[in-house]
Structures are given as structure tokens and as C-alpha cells.
PDB file of N, CA and C in Angstrom:
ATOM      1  N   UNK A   1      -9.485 -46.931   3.106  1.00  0.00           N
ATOM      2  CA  UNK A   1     -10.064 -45.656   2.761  1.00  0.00           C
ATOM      3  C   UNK A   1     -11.389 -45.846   2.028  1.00  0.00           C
ATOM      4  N   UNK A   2     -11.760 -46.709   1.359  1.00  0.00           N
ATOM      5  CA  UNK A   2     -12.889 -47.057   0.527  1.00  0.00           C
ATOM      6  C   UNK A   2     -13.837 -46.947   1.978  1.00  0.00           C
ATOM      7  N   UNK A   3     -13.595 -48.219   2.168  1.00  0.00           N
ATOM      8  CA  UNK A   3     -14.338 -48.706   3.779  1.00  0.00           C
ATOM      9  C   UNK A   3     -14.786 -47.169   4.378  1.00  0.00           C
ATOM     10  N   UNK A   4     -14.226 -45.772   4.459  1.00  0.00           N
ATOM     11  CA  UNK A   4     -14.317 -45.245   4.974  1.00  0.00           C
ATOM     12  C   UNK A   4     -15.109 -44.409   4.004  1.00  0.00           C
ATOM     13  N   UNK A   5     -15.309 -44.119   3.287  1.00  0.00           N
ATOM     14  CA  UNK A   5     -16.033 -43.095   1.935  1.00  0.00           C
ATOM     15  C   UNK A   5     -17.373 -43.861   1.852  1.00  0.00           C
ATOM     16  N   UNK A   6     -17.678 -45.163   2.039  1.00  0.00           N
ATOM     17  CA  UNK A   6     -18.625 -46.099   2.605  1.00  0.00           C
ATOM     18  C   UNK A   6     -19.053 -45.715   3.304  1.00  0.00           C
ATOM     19  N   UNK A   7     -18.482 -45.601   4.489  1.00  0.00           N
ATOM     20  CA  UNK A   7     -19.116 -45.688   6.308  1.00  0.00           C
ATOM     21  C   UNK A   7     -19.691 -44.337   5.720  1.00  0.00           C
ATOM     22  N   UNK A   8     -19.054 -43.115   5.184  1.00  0.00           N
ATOM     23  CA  UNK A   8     -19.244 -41.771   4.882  1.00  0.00           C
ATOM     24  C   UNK A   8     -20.696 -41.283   4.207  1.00  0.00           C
ATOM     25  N   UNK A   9     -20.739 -42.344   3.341  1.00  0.00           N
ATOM     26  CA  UNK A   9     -22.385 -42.605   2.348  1.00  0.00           C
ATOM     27  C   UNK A   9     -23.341 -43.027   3.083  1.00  0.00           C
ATOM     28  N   UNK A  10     -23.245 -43.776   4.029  1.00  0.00           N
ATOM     29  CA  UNK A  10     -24.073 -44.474   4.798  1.00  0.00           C
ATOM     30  C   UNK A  10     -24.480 -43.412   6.169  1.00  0.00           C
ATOM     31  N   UNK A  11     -23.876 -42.927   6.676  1.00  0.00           N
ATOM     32  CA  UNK A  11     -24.120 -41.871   7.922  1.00  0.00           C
ATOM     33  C   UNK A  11     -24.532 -40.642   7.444  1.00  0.00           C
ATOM     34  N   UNK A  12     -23.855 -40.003   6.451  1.00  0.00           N
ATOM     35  CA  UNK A  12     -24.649 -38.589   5.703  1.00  0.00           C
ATOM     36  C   UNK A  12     -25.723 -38.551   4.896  1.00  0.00           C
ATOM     37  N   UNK A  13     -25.808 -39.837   3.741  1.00  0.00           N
ATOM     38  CA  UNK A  13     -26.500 -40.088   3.210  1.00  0.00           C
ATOM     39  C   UNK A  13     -25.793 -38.965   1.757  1.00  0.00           C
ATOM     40  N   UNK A  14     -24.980 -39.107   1.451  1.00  0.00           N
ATOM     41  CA  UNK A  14     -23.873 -38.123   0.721  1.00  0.00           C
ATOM     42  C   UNK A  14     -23.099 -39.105  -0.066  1.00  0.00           C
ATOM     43  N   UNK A  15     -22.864 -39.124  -1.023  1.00  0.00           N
ATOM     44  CA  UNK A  15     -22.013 -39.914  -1.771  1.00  0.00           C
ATOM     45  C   UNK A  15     -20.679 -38.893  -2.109  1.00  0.00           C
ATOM     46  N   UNK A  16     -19.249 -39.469  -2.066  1.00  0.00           N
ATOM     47  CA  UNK A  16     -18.122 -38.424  -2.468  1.00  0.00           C
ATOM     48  C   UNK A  16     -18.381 -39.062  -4.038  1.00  0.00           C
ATOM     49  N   UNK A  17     -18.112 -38.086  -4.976  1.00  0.00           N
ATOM     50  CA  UNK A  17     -17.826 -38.227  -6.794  1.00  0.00           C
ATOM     51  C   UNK A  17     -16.540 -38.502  -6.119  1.00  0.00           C
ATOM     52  N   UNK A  18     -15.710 -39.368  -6.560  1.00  0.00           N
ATOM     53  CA  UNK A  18     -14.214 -39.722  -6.693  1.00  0.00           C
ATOM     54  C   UNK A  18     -13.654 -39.336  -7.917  1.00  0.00           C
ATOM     55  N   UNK A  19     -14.638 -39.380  -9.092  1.00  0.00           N
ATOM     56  CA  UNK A  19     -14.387 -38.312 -10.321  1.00  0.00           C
ATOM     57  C   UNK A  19     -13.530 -37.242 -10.098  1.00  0.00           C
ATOM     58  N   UNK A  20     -14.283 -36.402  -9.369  1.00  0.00           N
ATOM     59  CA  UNK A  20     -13.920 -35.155  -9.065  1.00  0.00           C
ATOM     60  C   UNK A  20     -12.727 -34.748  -7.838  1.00  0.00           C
ATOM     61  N   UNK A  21     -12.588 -36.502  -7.314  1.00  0.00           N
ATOM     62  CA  UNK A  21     -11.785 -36.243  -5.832  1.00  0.00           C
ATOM     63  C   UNK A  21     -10.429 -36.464  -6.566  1.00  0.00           C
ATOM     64  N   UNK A  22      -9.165 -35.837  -5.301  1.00  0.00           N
ATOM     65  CA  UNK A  22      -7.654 -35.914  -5.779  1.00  0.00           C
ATOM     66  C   UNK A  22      -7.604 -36.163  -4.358  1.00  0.00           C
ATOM     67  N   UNK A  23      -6.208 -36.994  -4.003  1.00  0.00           N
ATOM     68  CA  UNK A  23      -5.164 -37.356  -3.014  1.00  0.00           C
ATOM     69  C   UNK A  23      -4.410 -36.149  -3.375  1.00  0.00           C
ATOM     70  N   UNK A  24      -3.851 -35.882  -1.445  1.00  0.00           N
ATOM     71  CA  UNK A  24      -2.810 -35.209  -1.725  1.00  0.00           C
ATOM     72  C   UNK A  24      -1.940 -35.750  -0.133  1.00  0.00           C
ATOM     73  N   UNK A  25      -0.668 -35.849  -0.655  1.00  0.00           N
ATOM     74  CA  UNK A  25       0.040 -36.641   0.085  1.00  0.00           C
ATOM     75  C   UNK A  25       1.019 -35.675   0.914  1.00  0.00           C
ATOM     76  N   UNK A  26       1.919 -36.234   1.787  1.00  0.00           N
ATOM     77  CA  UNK A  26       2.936 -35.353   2.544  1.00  0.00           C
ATOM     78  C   UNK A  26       3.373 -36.233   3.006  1.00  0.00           C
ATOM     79  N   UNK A  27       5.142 -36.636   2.787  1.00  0.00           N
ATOM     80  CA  UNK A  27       6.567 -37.887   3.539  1.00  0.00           C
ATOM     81  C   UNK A  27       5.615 -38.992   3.321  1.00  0.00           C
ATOM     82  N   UNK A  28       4.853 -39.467   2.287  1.00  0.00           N
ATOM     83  CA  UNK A  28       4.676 -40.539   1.700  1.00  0.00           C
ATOM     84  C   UNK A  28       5.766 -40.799   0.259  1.00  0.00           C
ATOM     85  N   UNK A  29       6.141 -41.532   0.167  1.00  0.00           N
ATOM     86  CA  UNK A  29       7.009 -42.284  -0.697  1.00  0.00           C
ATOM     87  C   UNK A  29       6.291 -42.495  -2.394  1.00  0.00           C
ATOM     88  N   UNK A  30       7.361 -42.334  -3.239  1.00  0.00           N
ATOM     89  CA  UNK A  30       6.150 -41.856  -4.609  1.00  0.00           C
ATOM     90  C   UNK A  30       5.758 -43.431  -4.821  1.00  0.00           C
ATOM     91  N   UNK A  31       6.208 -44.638  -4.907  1.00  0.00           N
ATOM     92  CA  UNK A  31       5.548 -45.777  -4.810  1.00  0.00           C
ATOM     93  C   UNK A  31       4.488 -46.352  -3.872  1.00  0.00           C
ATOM     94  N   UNK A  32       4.575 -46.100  -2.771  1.00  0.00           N
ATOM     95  CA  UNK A  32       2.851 -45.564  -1.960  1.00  0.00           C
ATOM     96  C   UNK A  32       2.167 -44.952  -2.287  1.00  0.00           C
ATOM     97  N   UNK A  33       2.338 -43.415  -2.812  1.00  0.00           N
ATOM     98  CA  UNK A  33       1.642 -42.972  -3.232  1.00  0.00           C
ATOM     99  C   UNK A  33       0.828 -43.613  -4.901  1.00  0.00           C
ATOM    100  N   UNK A  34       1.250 -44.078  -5.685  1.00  0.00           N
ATOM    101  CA  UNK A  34       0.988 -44.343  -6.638  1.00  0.00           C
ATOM    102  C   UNK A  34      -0.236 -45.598  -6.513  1.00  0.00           C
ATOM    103  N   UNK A  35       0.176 -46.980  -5.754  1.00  0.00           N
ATOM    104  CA  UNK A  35      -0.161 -47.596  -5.033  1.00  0.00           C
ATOM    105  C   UNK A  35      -1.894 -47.347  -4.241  1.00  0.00           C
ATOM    106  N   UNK A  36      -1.585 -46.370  -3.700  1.00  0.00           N
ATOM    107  CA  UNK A  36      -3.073 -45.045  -3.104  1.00  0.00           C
ATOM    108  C   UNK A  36      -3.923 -44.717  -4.371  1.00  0.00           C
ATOM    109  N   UNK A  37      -3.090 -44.234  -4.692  1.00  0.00           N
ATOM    110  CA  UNK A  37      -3.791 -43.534  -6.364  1.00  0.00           C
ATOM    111  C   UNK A  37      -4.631 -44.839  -7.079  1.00  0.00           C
ATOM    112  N   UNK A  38      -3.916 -45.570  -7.298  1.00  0.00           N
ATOM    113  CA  UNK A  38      -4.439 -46.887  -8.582  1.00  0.00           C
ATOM    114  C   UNK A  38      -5.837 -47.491  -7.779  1.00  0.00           C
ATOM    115  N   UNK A  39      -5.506 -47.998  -6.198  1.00  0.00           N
ATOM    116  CA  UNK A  39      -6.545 -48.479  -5.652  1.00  0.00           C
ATOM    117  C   UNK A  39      -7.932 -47.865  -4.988  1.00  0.00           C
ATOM    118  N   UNK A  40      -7.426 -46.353  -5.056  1.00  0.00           N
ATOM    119  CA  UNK A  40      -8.553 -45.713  -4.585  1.00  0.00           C
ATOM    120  C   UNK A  40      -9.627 -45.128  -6.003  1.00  0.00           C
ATOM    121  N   UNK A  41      -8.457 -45.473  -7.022  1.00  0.00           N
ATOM    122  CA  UNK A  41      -8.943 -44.654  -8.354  1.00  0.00           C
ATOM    123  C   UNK A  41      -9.218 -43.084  -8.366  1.00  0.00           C
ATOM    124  N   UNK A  42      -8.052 -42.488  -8.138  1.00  0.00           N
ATOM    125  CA  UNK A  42      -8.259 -41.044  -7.509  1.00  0.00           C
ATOM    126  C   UNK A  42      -6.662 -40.356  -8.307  1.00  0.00           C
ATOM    127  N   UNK A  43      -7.251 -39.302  -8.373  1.00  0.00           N
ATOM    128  CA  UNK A  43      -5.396 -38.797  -9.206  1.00  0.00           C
ATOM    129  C   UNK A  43      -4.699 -38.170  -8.134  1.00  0.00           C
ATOM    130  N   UNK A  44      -3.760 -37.159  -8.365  1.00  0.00           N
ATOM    131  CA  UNK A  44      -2.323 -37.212  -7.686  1.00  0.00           C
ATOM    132  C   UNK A  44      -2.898 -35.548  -7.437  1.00  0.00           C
ATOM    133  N   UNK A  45      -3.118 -35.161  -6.098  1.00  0.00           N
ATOM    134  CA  UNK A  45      -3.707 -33.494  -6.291  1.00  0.00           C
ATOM    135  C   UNK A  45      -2.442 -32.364  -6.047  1.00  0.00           C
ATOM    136  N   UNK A  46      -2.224 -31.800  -6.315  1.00  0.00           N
ATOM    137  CA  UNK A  46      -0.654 -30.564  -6.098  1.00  0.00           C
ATOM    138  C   UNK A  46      -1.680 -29.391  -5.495  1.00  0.00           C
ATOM    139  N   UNK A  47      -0.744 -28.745  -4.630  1.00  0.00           N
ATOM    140  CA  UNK A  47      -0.643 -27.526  -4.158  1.00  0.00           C
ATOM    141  C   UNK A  47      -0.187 -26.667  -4.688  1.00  0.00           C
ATOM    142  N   UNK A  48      -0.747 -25.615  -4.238  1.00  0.00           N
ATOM    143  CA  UNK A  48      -2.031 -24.462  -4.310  1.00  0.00           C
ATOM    144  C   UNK A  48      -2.758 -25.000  -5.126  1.00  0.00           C
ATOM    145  N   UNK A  49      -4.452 -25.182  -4.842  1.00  0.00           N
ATOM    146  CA  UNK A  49      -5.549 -25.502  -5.569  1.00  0.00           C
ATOM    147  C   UNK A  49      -6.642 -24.653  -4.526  1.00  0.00           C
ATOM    148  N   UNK A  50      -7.485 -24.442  -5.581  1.00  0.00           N
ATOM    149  CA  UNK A  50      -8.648 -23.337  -5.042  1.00  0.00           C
ATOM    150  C   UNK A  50     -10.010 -24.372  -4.570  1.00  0.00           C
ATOM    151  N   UNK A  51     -10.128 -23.962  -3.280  1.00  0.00           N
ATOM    152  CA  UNK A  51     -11.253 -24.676  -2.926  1.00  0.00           C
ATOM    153  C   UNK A  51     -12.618 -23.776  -2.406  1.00  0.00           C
ATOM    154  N   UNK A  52     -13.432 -23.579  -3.216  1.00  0.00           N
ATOM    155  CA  UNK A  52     -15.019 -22.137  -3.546  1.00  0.00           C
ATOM    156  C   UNK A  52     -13.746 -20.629  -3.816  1.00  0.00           C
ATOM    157  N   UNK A  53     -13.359 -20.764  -4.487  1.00  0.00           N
ATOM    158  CA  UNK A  53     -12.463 -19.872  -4.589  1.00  0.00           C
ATOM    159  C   UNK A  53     -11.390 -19.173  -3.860  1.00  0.00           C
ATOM    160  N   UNK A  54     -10.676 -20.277  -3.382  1.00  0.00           N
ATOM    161  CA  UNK A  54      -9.857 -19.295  -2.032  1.00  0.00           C
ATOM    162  C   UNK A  54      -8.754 -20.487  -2.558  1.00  0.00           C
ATOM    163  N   UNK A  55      -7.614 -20.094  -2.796  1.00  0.00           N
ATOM    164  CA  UNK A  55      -6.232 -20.643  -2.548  1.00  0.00           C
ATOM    165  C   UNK A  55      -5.891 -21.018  -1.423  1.00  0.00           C
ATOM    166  N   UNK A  56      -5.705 -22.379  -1.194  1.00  0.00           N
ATOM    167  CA  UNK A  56      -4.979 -23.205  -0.353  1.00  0.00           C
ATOM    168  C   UNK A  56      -3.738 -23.835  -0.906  1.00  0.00           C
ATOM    169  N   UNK A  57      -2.982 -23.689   0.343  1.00  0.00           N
ATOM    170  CA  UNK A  57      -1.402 -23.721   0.196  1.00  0.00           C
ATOM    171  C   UNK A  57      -1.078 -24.329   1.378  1.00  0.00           C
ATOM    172  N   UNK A  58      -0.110 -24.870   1.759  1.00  0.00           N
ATOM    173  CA  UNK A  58       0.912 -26.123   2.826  1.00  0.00           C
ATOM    174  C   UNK A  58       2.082 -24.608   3.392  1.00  0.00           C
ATOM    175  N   UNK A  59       1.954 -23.641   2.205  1.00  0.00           N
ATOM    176  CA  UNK A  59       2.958 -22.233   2.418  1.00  0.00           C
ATOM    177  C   UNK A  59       2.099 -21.083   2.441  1.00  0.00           C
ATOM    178  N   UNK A  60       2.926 -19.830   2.662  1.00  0.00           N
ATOM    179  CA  UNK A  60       2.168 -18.442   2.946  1.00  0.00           C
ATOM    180  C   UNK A  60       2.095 -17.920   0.959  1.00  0.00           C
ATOM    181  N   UNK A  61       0.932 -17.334   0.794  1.00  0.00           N
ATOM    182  CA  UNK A  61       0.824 -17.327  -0.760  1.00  0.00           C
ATOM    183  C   UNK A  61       1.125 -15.737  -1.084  1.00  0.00           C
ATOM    184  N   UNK A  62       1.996 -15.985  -2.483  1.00  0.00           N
ATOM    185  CA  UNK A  62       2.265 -14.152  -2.641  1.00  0.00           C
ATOM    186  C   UNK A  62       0.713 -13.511  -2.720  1.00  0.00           C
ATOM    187  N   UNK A  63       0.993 -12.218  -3.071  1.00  0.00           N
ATOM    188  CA  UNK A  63       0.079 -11.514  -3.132  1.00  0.00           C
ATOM    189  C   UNK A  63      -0.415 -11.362  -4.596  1.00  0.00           C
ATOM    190  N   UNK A  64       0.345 -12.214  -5.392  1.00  0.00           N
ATOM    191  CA  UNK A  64       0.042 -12.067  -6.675  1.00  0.00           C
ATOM    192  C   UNK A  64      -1.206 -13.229  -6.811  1.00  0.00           C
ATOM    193  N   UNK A  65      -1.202 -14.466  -5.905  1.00  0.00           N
ATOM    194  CA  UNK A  65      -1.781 -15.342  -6.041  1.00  0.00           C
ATOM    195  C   UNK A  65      -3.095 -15.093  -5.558  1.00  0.00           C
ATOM    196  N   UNK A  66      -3.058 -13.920  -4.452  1.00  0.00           N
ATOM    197  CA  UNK A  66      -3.911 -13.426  -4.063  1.00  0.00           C
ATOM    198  C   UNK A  66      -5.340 -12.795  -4.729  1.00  0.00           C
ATOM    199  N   UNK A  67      -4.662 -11.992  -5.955  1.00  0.00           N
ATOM    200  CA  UNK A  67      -4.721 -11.067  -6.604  1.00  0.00           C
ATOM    201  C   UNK A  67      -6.366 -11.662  -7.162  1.00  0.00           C
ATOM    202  N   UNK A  68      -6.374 -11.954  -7.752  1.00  0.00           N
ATOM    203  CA  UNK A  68      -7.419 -12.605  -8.354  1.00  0.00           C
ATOM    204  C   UNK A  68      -8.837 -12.566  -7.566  1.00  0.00           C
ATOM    205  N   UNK A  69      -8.536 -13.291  -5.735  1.00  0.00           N
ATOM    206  CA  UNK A  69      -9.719 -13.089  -5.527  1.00  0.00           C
ATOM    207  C   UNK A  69      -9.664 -11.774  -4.717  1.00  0.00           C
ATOM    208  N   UNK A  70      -8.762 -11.443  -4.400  1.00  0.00           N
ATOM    209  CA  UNK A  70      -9.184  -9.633  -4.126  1.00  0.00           C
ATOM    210  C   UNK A  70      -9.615  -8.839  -5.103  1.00  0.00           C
ATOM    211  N   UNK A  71      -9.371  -8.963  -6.707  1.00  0.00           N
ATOM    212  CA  UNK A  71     -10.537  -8.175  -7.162  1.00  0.00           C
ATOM    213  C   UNK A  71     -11.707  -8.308  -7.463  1.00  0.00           C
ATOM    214  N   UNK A  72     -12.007  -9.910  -7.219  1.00  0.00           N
ATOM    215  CA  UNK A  72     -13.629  -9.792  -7.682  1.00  0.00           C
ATOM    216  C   UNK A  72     -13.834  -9.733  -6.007  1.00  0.00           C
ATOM    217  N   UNK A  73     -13.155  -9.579  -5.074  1.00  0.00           N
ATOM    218  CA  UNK A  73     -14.197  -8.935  -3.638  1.00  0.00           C
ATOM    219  C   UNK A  73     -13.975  -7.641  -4.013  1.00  0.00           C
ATOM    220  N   UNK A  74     -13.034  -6.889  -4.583  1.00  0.00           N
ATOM    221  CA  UNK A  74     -13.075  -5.695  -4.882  1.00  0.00           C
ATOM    222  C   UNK A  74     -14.123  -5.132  -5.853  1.00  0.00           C
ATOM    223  N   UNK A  75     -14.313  -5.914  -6.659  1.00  0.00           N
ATOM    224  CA  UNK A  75     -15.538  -5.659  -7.677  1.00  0.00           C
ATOM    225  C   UNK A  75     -17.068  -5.698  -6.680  1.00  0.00           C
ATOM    226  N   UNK A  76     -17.128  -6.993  -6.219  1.00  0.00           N
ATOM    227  CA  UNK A  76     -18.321  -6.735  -5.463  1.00  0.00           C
ATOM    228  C   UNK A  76     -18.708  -5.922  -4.599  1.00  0.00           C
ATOM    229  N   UNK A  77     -17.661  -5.498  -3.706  1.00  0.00           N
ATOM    230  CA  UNK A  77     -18.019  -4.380  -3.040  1.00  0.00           C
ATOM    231  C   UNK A  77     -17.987  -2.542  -3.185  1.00  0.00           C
ATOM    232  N   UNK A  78     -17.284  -2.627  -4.680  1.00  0.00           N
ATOM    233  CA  UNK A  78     -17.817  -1.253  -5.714  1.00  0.00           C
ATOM    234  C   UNK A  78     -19.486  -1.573  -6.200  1.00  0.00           C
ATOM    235  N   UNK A  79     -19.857  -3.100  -6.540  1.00  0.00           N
ATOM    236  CA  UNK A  79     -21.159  -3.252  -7.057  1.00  0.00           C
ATOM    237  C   UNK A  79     -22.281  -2.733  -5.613  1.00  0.00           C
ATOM    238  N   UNK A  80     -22.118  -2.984  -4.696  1.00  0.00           N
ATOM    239  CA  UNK A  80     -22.361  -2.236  -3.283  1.00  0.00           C
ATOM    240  C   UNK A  80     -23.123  -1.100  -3.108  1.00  0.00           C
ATOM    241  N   UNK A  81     -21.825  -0.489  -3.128  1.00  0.00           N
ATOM    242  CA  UNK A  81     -21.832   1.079  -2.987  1.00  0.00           C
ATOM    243  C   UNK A  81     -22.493   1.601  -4.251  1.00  0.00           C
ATOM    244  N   UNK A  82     -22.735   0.942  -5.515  1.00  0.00           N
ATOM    245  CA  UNK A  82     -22.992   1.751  -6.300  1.00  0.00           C
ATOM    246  C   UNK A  82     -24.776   1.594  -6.201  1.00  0.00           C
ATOM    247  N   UNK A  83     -25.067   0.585  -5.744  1.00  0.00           N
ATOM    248  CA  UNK A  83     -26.749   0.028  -5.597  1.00  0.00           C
ATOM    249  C   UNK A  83     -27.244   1.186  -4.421  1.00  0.00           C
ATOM    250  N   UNK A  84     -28.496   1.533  -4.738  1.00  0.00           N
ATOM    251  CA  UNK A  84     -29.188   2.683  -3.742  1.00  0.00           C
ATOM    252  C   UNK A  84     -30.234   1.500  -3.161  1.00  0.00           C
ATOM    253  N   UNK A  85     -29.458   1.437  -1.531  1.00  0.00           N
ATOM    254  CA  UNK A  85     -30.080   0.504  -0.930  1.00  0.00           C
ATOM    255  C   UNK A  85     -31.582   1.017   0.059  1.00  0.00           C
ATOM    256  N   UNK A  86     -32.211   0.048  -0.043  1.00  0.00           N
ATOM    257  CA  UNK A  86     -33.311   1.121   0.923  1.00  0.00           C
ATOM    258  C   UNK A  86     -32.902   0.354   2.631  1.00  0.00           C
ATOM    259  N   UNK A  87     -33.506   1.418   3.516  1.00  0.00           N
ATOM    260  CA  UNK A  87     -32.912   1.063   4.654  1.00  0.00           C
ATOM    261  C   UNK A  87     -34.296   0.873   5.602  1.00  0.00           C
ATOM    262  N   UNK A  88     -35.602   0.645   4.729  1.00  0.00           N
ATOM    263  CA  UNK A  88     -36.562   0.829   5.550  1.00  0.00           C
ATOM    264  C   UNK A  88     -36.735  -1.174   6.186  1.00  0.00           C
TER     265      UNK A  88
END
């Protein structure tokens, strides 16, 4: 995986922060996983996590989880309607 975050820097010209990066695993074994973790130097990432603000989930998310970014689209699109737009 290094080898590959490499090849990744080199073709985009993009470096990944690994700081900021998390693994997230699925029917990997918690001693593999750990194993992954230590050598990639990367932490352990859990589900639901927001990626530009949108909840991602492996499951269907309540509506409570929802909630959050339906009101700031709800806010923005009262900020909208309330602006006198010109149409020329």
C-alpha cells in the first residue's frame, strides 16, 4: 500500500497527508488489521464518518443522522429566497 500512495504522488503530483488518513476495514481479522494500521502508520477509521459533509455509512442512515445536513440545506435555501436576485 505505501508502494501505491507512491505510485499515487508520482502520477498526480498530489501527496496523501496520512496524518489525516484512516483505514477502514471489512472480514479482516483484528490482528491484520492492527498489523495494517502500525505499518501504514494510519489509525483504525469507524463508520458513519462525514466526508465534505455528507454521512457515509456501509447501512441506510436514520433521519436523525440526516438531520443536520438537511438544515443547513434548509437554511441555505431560505438564505435564497430571501436575496432579491436580479435576473438581467
Amino acid at each position: 500500500m505505501q508502494q501505491k500512495f507512491h505510485q499515487f504522488t508520482l502520477v498526480s503530483g498530489l501527496q496523501a497527508n496520512l496524518s489525516k488518513s484512516e483505514a477502514y476495514f471489512g472480514g479482516v481479522p483484528t490482528e491484520g488489521r492492527q498489523q495494517i494500521l502500525k505499518l501504514l502508520g494510519l489509525s483504525n477509521g469507524e463508520l458513519p464518518f462525514k466526508y465534505l459533509g455528507v454521512p457515509l455509512s456501509t447501512k441506510k442512515l436514520s433521519v436523525l443522522q440526516w438531520q443536520p445536513l438537511i438544515d443547513k440545506m434548509t437554511a441555505k435555501i431560505t438564505s435564497w429566497n430571501a436575496k432579491t436576485l436580479s435576473y438581467a
